[in-house]
PDB file of N, CA and C in Angstrom:
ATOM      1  N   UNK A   1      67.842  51.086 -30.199  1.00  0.00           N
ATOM      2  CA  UNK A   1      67.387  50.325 -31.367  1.00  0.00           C
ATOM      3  C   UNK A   1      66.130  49.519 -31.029  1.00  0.00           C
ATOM      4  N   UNK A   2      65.364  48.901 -31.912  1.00  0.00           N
ATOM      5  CA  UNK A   2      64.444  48.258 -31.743  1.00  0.00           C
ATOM      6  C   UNK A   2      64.214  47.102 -31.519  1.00  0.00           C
ATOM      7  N   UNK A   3      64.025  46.245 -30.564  1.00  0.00           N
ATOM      8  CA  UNK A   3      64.070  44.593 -30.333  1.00  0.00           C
ATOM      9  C   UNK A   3      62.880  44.141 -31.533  1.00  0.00           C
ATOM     10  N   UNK A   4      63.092  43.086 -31.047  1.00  0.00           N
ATOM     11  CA  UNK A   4      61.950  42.151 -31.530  1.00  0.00           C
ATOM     12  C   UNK A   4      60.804  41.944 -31.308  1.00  0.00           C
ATOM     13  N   UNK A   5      60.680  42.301 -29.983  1.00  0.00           N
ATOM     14  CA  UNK A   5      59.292  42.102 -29.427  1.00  0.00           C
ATOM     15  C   UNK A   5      58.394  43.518 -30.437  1.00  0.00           C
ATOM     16  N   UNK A   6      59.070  44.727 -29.619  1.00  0.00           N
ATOM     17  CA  UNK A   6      58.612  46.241 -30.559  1.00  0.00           C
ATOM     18  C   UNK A   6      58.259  45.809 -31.943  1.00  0.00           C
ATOM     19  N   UNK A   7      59.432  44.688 -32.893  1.00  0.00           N
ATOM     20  CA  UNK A   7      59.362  44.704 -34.217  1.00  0.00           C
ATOM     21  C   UNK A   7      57.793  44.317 -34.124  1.00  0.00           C
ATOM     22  N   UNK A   8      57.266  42.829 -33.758  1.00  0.00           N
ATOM     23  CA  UNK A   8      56.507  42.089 -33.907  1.00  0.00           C
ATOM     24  C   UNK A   8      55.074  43.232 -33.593  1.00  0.00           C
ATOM     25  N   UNK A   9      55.240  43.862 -32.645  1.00  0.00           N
ATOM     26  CA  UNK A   9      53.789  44.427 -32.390  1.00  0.00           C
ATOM     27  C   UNK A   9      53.810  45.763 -33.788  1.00  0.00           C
ATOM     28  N   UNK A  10      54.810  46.215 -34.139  1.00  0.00           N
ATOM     29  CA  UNK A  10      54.633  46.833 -35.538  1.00  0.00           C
ATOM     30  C   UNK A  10      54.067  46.239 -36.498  1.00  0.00           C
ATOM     31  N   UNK A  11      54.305  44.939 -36.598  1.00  0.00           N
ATOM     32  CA  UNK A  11      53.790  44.272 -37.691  1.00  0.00           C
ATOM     33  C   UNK A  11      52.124  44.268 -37.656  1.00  0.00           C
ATOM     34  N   UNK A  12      52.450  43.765 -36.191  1.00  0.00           N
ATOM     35  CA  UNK A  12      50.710  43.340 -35.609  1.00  0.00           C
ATOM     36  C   UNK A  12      49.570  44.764 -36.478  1.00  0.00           C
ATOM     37  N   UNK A  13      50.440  45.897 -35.744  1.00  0.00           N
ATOM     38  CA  UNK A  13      49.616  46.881 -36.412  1.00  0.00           C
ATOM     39  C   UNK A  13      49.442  46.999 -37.357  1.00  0.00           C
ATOM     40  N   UNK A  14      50.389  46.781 -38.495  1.00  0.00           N
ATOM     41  CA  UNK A  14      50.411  47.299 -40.175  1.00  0.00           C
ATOM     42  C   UNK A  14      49.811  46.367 -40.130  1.00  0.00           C
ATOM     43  N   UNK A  15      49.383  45.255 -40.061  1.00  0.00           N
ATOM     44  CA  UNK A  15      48.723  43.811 -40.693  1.00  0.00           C
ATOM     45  C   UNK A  15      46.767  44.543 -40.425  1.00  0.00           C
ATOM     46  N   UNK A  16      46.821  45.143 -39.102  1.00  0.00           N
ATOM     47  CA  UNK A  16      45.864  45.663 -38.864  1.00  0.00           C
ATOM     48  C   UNK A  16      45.003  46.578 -39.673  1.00  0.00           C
ATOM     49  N   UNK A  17      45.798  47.242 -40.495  1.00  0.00           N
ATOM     50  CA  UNK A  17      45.431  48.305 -41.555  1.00  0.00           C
ATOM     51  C   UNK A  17      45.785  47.964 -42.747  1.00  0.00           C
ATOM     52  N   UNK A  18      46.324  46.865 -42.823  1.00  0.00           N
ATOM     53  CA  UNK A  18      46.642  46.103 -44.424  1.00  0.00           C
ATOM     54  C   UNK A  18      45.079  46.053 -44.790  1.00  0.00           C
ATOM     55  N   UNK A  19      44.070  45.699 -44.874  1.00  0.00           N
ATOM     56  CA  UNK A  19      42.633  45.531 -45.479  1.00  0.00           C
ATOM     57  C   UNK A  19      42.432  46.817 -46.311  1.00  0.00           C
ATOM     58  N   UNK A  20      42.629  47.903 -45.291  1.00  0.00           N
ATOM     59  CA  UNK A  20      42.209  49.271 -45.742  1.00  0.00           C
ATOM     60  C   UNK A  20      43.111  49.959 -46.861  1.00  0.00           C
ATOM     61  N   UNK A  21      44.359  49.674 -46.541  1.00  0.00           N
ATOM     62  CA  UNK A  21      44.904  49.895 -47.393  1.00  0.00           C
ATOM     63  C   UNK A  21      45.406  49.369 -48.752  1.00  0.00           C
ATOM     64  N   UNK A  22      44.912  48.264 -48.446  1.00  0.00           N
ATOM     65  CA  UNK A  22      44.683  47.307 -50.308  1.00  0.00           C
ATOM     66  C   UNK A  22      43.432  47.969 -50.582  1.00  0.00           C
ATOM     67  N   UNK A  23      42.521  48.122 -49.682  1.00  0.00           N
ATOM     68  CA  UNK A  23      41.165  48.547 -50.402  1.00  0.00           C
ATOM     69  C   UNK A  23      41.510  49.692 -51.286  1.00  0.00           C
ATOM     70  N   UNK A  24      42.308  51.283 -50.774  1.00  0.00           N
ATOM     71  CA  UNK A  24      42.713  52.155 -50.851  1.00  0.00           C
ATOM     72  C   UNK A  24      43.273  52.381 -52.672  1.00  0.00           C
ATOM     73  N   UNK A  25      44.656  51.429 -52.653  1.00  0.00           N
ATOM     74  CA  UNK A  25      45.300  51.184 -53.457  1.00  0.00           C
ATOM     75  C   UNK A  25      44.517  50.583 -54.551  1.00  0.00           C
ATOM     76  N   UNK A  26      43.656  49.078 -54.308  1.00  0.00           N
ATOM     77  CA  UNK A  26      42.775  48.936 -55.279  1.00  0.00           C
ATOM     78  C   UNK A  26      41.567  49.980 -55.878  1.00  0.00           C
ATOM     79  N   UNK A  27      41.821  50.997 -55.328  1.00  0.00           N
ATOM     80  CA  UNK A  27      40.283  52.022 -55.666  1.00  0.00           C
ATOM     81  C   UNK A  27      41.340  53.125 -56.504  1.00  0.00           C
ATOM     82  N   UNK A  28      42.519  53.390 -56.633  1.00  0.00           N
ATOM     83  CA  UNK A  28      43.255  53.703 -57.100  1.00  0.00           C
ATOM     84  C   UNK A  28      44.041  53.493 -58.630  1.00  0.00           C
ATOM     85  N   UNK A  29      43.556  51.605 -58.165  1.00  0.00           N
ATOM     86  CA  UNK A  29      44.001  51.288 -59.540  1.00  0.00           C
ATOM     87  C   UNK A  29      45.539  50.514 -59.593  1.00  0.00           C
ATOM     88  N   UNK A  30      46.197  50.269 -58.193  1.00  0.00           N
ATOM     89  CA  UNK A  30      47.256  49.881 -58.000  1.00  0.00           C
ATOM     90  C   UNK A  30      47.392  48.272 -57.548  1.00  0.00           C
ATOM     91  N   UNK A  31      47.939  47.868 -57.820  1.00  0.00           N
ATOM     92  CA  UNK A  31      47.694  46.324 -57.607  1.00  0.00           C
ATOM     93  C   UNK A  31      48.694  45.547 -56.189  1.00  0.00           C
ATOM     94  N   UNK A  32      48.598  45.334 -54.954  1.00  0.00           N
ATOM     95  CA  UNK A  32      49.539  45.270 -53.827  1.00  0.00           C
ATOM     96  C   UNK A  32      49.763  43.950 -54.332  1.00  0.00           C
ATOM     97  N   UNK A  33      50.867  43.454 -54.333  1.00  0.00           N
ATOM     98  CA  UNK A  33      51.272  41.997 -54.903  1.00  0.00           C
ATOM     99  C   UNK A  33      52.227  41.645 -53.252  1.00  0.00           C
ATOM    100  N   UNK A  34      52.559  40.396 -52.905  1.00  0.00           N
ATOM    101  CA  UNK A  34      52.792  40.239 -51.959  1.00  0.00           C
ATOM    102  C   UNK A  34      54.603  40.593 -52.171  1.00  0.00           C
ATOM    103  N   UNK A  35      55.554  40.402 -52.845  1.00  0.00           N
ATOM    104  CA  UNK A  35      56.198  41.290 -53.609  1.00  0.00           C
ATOM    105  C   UNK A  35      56.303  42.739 -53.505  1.00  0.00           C
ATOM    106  N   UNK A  36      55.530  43.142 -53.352  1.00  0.00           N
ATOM    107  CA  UNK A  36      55.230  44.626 -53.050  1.00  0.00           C
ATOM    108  C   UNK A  36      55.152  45.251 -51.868  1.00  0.00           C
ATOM    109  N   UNK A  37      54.657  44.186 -51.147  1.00  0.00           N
ATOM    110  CA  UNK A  37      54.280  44.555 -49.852  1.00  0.00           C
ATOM    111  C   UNK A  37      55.454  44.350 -48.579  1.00  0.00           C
ATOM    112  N   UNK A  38      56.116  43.351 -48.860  1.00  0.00           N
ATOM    113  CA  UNK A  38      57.582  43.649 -48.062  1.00  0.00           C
ATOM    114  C   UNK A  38      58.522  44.966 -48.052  1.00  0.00           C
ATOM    115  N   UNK A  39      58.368  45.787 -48.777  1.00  0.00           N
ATOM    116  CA  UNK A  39      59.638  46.663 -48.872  1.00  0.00           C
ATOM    117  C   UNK A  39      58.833  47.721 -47.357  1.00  0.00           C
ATOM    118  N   UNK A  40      57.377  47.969 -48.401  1.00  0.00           N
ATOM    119  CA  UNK A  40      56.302  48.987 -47.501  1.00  0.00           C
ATOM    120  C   UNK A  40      56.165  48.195 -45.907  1.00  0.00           C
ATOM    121  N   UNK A  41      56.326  46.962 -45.480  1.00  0.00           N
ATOM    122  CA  UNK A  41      56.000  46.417 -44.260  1.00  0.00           C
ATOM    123  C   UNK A  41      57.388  47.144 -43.549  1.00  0.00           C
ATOM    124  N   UNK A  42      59.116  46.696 -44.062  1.00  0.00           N
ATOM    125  CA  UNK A  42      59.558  46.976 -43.541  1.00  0.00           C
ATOM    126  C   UNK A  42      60.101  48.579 -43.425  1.00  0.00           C
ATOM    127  N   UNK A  43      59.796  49.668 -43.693  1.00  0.00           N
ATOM    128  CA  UNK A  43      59.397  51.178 -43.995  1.00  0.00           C
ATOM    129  C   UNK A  43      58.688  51.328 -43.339  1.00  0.00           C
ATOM    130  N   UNK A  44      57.630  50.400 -42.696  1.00  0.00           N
ATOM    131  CA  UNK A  44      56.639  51.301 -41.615  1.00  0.00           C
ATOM    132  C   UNK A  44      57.322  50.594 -40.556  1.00  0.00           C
ATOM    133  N   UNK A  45      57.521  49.554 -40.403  1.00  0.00           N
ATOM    134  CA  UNK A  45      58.275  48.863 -39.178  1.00  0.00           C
ATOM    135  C   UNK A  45      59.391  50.017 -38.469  1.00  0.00           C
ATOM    136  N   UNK A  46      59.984  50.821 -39.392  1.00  0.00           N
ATOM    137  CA  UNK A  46      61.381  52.111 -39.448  1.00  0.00           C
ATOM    138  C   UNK A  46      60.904  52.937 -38.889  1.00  0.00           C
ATOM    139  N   UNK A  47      59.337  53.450 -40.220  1.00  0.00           N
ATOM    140  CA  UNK A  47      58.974  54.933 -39.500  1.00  0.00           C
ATOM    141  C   UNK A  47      58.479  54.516 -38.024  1.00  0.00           C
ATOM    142  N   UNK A  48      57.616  53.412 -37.842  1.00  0.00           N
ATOM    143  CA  UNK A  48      57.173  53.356 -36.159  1.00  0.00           C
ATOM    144  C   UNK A  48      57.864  53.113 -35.482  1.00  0.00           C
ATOM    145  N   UNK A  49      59.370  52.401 -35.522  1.00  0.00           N
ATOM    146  CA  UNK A  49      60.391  52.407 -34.469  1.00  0.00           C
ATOM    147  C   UNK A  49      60.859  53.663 -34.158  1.00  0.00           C
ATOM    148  N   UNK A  50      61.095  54.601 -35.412  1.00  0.00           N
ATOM    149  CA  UNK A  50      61.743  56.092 -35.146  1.00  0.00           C
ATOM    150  C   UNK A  50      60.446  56.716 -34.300  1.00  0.00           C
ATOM    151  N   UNK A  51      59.638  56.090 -34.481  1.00  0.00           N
ATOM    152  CA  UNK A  51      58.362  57.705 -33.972  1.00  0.00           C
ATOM    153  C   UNK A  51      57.773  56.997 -31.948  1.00  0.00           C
ATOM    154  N   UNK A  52      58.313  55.498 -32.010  1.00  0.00           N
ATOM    155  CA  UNK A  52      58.694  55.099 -30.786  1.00  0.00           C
ATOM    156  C   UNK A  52      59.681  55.721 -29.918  1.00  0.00           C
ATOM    157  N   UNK A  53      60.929  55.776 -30.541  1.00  0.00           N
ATOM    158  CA  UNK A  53      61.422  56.588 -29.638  1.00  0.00           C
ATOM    159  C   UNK A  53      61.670  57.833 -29.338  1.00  0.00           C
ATOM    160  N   UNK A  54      61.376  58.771 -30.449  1.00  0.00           N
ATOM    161  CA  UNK A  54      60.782  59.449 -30.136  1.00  0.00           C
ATOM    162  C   UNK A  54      59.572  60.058 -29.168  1.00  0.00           C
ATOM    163  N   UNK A  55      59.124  59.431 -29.074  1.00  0.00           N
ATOM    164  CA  UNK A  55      57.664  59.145 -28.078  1.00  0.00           C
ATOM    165  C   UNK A  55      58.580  58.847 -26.741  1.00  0.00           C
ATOM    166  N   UNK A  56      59.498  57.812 -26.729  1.00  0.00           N
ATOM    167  CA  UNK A  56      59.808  57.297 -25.509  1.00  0.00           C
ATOM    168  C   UNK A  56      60.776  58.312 -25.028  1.00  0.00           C
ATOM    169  N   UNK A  57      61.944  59.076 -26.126  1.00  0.00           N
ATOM    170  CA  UNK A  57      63.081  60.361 -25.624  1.00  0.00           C
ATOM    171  C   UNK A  57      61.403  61.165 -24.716  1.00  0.00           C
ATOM    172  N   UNK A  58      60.545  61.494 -25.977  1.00  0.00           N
ATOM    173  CA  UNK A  58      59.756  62.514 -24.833  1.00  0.00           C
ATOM    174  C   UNK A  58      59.359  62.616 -23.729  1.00  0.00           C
ATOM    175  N   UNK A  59      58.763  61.070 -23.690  1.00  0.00           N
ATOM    176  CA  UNK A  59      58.631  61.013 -21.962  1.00  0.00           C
ATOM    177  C   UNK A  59      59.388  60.942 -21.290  1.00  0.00           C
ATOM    178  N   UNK A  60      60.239  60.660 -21.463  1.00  0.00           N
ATOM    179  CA  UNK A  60      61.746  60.697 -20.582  1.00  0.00           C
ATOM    180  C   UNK A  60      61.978  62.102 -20.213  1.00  0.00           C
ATOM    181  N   UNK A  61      62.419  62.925 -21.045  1.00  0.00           N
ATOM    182  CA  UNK A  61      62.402  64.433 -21.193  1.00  0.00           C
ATOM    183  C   UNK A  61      61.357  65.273 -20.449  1.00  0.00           C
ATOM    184  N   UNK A  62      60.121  64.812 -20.527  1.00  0.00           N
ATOM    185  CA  UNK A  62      59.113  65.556 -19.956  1.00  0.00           C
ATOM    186  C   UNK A  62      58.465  65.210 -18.529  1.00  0.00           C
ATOM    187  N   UNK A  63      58.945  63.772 -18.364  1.00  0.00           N
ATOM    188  CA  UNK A  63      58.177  62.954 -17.444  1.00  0.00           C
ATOM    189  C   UNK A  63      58.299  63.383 -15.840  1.00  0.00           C
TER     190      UNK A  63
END
């Protein structure tokens, strides 16, 4: 499972690409309300923990 520390540097990242992707959404026509943006923070927090360990089974597996 995923600690906390892992959680926090997920965030770090999505916060990283939050600009681009309001830009994205606003060029679209969609409005990110902060409301909105919790469900999608914690959904990528999921997909990047799953695709962590994944990453981490592989090296294990391959290493």
């Amino acid at each position: 499972m995923m600690n906390q520390d892992k959680s926090m540097e997920f965030m770090q990242i999505a916060m990283k690409y939050l600009p681009e992707a309001k830009q994205t959404l606003d060029q679209a026509g969609i409005e990110l309300s902060p409301e909105m943006l919790q469900p999608f923070m914690t959904l990528f927090t999921q997909v990047m923990s799953e695709a962590y360990e994944l990453g981490k089974k592989d090296a294990l597996h391959n290493g």
